[in-house]
Protein backbone atom coordinates (compact mmCIF):
# COMPACT_ATOMS: atom_id res chain seq x y z
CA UNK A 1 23.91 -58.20 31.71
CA UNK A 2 23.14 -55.56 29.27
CA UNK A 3 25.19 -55.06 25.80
CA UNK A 4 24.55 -51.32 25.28
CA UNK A 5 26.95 -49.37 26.74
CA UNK A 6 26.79 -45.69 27.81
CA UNK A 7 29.40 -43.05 26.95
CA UNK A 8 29.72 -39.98 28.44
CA UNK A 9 32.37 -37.22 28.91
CA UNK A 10 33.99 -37.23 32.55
CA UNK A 11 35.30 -33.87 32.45
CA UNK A 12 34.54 -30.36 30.66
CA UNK A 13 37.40 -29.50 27.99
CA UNK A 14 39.99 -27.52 29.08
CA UNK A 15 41.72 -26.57 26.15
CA UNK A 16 41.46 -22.61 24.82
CA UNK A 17 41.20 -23.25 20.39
CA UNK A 18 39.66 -19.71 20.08
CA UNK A 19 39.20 -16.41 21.91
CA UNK A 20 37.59 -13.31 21.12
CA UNK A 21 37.18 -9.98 22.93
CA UNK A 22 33.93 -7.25 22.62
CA UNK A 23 30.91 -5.70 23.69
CA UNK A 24 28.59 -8.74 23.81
CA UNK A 25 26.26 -9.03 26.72
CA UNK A 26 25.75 -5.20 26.57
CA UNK A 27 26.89 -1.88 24.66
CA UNK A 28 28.97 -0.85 28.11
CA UNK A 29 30.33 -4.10 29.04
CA UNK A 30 33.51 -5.89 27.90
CA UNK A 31 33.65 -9.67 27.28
CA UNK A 32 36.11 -11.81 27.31
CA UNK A 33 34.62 -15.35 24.62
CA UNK A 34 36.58 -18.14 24.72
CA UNK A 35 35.89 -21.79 22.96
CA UNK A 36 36.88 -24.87 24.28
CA UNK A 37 36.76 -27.39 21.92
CA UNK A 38 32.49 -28.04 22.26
CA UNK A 39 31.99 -25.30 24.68
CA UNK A 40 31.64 -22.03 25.21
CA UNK A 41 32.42 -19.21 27.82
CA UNK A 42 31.70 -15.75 28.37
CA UNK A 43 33.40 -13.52 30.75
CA UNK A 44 32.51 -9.93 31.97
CA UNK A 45 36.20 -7.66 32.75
CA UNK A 46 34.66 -6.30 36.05
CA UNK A 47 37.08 -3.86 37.82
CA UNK A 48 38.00 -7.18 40.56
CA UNK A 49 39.09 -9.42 37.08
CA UNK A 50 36.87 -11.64 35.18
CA UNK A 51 33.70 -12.98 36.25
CA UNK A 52 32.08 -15.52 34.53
CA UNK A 53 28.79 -15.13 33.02
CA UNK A 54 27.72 -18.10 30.73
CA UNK A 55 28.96 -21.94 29.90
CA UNK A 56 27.60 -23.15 26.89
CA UNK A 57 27.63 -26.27 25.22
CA UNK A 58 27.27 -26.44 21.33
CA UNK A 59 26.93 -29.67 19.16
CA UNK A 60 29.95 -29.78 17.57
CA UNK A 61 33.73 -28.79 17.49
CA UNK A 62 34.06 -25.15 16.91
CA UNK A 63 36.24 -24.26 13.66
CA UNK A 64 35.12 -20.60 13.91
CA UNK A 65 34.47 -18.03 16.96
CA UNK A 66 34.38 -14.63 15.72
CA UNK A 67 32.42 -11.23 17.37
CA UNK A 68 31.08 -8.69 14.34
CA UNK A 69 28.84 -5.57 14.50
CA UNK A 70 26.73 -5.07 11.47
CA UNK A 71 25.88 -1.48 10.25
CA UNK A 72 23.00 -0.52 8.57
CA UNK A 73 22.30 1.26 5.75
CA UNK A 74 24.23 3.36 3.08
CA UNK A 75 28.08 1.95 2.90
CA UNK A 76 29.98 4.18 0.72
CA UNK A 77 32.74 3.61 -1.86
CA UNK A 78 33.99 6.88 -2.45
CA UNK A 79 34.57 9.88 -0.64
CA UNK A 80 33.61 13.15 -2.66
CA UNK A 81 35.02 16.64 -2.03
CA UNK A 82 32.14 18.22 -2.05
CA UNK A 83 29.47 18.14 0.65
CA UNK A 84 31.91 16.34 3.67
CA UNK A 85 30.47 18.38 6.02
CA UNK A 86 26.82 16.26 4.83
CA UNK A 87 28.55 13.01 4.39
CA UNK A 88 30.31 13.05 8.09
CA UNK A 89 26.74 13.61 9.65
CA UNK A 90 25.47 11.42 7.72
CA UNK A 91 27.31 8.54 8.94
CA UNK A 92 27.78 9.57 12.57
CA UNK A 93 23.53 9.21 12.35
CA UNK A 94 24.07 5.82 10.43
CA UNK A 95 26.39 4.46 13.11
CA UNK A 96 23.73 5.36 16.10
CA UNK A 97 21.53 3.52 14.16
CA UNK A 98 22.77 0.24 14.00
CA UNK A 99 23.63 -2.47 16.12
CA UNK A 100 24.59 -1.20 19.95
CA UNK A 101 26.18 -4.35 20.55
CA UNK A 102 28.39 -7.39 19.44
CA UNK A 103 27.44 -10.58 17.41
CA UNK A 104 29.09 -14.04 17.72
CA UNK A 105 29.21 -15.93 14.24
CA UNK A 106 30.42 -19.86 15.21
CA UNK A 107 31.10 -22.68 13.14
CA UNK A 108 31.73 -26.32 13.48
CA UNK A 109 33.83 -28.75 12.19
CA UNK A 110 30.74 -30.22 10.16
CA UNK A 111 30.30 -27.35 8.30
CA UNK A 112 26.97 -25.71 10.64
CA UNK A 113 27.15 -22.09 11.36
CA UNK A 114 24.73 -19.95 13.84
CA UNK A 115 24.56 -16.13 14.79
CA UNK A 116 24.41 -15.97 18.10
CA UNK A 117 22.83 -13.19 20.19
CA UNK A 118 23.06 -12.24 23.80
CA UNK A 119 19.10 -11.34 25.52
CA UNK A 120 19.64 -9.22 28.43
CA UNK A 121 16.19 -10.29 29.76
CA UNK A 122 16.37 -14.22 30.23
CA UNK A 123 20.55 -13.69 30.08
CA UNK A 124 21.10 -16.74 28.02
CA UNK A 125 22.02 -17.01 23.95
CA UNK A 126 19.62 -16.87 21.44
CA UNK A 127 19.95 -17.60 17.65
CA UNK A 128 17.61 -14.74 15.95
CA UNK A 129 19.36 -13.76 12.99
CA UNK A 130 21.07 -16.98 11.12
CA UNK A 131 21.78 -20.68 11.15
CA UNK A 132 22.22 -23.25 8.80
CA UNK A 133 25.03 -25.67 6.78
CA UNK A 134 28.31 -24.00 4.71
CA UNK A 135 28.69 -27.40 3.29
CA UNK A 136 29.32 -28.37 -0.27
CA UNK A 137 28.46 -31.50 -2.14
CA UNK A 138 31.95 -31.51 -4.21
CA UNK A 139 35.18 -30.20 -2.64
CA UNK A 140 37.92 -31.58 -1.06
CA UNK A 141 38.48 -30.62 2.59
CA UNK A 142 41.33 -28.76 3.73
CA UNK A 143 44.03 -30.60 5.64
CA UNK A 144 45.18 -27.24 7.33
CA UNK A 145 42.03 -26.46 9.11
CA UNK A 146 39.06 -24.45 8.69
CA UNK A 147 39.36 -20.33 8.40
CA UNK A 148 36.69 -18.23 9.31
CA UNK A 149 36.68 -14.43 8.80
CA UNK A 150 34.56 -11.21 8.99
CA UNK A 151 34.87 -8.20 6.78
CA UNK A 152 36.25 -5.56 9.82
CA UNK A 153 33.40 -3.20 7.30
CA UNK A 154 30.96 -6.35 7.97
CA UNK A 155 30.25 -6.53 4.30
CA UNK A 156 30.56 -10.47 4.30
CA UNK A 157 32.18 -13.07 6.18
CA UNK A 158 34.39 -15.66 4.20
CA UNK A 159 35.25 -19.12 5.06
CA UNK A 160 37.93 -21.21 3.44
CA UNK A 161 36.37 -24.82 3.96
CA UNK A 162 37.89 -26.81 0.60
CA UNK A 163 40.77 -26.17 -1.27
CA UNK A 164 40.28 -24.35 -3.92
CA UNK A 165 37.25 -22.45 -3.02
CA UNK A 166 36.75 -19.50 -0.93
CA UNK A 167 32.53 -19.10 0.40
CA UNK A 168 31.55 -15.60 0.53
CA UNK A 169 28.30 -14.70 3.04
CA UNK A 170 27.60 -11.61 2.04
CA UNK A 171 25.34 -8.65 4.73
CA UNK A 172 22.71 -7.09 3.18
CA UNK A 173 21.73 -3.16 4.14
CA UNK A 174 19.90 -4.02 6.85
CA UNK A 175 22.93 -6.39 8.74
CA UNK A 176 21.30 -9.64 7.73
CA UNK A 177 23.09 -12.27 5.86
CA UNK A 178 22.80 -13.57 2.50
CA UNK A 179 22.53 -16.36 0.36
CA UNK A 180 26.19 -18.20 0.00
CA UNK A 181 28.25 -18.37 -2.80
CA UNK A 182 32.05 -20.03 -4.02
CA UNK A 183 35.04 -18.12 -5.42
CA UNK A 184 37.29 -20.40 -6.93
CA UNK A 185 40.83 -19.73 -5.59
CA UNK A 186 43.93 -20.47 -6.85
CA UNK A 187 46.21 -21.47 -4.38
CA UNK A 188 45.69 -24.35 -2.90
CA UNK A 189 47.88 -24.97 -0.07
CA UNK A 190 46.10 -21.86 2.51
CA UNK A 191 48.04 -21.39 5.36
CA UNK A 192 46.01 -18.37 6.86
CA UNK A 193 43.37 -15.38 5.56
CA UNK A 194 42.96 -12.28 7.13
CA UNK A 195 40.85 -8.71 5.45
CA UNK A 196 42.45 -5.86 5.13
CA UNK A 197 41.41 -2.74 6.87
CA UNK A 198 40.57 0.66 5.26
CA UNK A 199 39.77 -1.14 2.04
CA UNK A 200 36.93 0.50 -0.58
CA UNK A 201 36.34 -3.00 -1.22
CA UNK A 202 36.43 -6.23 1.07
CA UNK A 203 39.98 -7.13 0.58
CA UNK A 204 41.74 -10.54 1.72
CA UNK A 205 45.52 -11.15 2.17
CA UNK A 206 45.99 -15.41 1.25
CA UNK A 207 48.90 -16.71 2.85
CA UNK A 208 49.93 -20.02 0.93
CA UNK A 209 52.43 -22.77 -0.02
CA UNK A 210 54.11 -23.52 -3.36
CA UNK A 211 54.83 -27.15 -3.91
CA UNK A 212 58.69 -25.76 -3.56
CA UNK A 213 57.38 -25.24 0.43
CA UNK A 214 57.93 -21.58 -0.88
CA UNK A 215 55.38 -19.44 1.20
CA UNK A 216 53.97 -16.51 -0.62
CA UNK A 217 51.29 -13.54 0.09
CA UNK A 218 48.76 -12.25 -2.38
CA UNK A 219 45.81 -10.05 -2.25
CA UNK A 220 42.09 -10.28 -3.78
CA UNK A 221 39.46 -7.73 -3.99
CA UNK A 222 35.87 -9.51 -3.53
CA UNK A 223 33.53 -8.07 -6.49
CA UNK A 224 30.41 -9.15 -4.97
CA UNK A 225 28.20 -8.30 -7.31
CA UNK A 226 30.47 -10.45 -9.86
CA UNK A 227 30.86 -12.80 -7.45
CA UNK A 228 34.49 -12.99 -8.23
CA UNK A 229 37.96 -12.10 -7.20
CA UNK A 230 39.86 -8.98 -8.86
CA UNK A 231 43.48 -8.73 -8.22
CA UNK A 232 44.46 -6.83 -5.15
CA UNK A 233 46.76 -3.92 -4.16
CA UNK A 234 49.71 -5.58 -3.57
CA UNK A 235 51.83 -9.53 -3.31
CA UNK A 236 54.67 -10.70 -1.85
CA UNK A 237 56.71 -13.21 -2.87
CA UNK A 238 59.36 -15.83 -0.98
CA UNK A 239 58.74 -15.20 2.65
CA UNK A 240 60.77 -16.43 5.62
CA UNK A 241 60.09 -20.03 6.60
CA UNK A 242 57.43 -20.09 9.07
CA UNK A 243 56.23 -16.93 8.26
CA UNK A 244 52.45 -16.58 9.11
CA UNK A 245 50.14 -14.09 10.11
């Protein structure tokens, strides 16, 4: 009688840990992306409901599932008065430009990330743009969970993996990502982070937890080229219990 045994998984997992909604398999179609623990599923909304497209598998738990557009070329910080007519033509030519459809940035549990990318020819996933390891050699995990998070301006995608440390991936001009770097962050019991919309700069609201259980709200501006956090717009202070985003 043999001593190995073989292991295998019975039964696909059922349960929903992430969802996201956009234009993935094609600029005029709407998907529905869901993760299921080590799988993944895209839907098409057809006019008779949802029709499923694509089951996936991917080596790992998924921490992260998030859809992101990147646009090319000049981003501006400032609006002039003069010369809006210029600047509004400008970027309506800038926006048919870039991307015509969705990207899906996923991360594991074990700190591996991949761009994923739908080909309308051989209708399956590929991984042309990115992949690689988020992973630290120093840093202490953090007990509530991995966050993952795109700039809604796609200027860089953040992760909170460690307390204490935020990663910033920041997009180049041409929608392609960056060499990694940390932000030390102050609070260390993160709850949630979410960007801000309309910001001049990428702008994060951190939701966290005083050792009083207190919870509290502030706001950073991320100075990429100082690789650094300048104090945002605005903070709250003493929120309800439970409060979250």
């Amino acid at each position: 009688m043999s001593v190995w045994n073989y292991v295998v998984t019975a039964h696909k997992p059922t349960n929903v840990t992430h969802s996201c909604v956009g234009n993935f398999t094609g600029p005029q179609e709407l998907n529905l992306i869901i993760a299921k623990c080590t799988r993944i599923e895209i839907h098409l909304l057809a006019p008779h409901g949802l029709q499923p497209m694509l089951d996936v598998p991917i080596y790992g738990r998924i921490a992260t599932l998030e859809l992101f557009r990147p646009h090319v070329g000049f981003r501006p910080s400032l609006l002039t008065p003069f010369g809006l007519y210029t600047f509004i033509c400008f970027i309506q030519v800038l926006l048919l430009q870039g991307e015509a459809q969705d990207f899906l940035f996923v991360a594991t549990e074990r700190y591996k990330f991949c761009v994923l990318q739908w080909d309308a020819e051989s209708s399956e996933l590929i991984t042309s743009r990115a992949m690689g390891d988020v992973s630290d050699r120093i840093g202490r995990p953090t007990d509530n969970g991995q966050i993952g998070i795109i700039d809604p301006d796609c200027r860089l995608i953040g992760l909170h993996l460690y307390d204490g440390l935020f990663k910033v991936i920041p997009f180049d001009n041409k929608g392609q990502l960056k060499e990694a770097f940390n932000i030390r962050l102050e609070e260390l019991q993160v709850l949630d982070v979410k960007f801000l919309y309309g910001c001049s700069r990428p702008t994060i609201a951190v939701l966290y937890q005083d050792n009083k259980d207190a919870r509290h709200v502030k706001t950073y501006e991320v100075a990429l080229k100082d690789k650094d956090f300048v104090e945002g717009p605005w903070s709250q202070n003493n929120l309800d219990n439970g409060q979250d985003f």
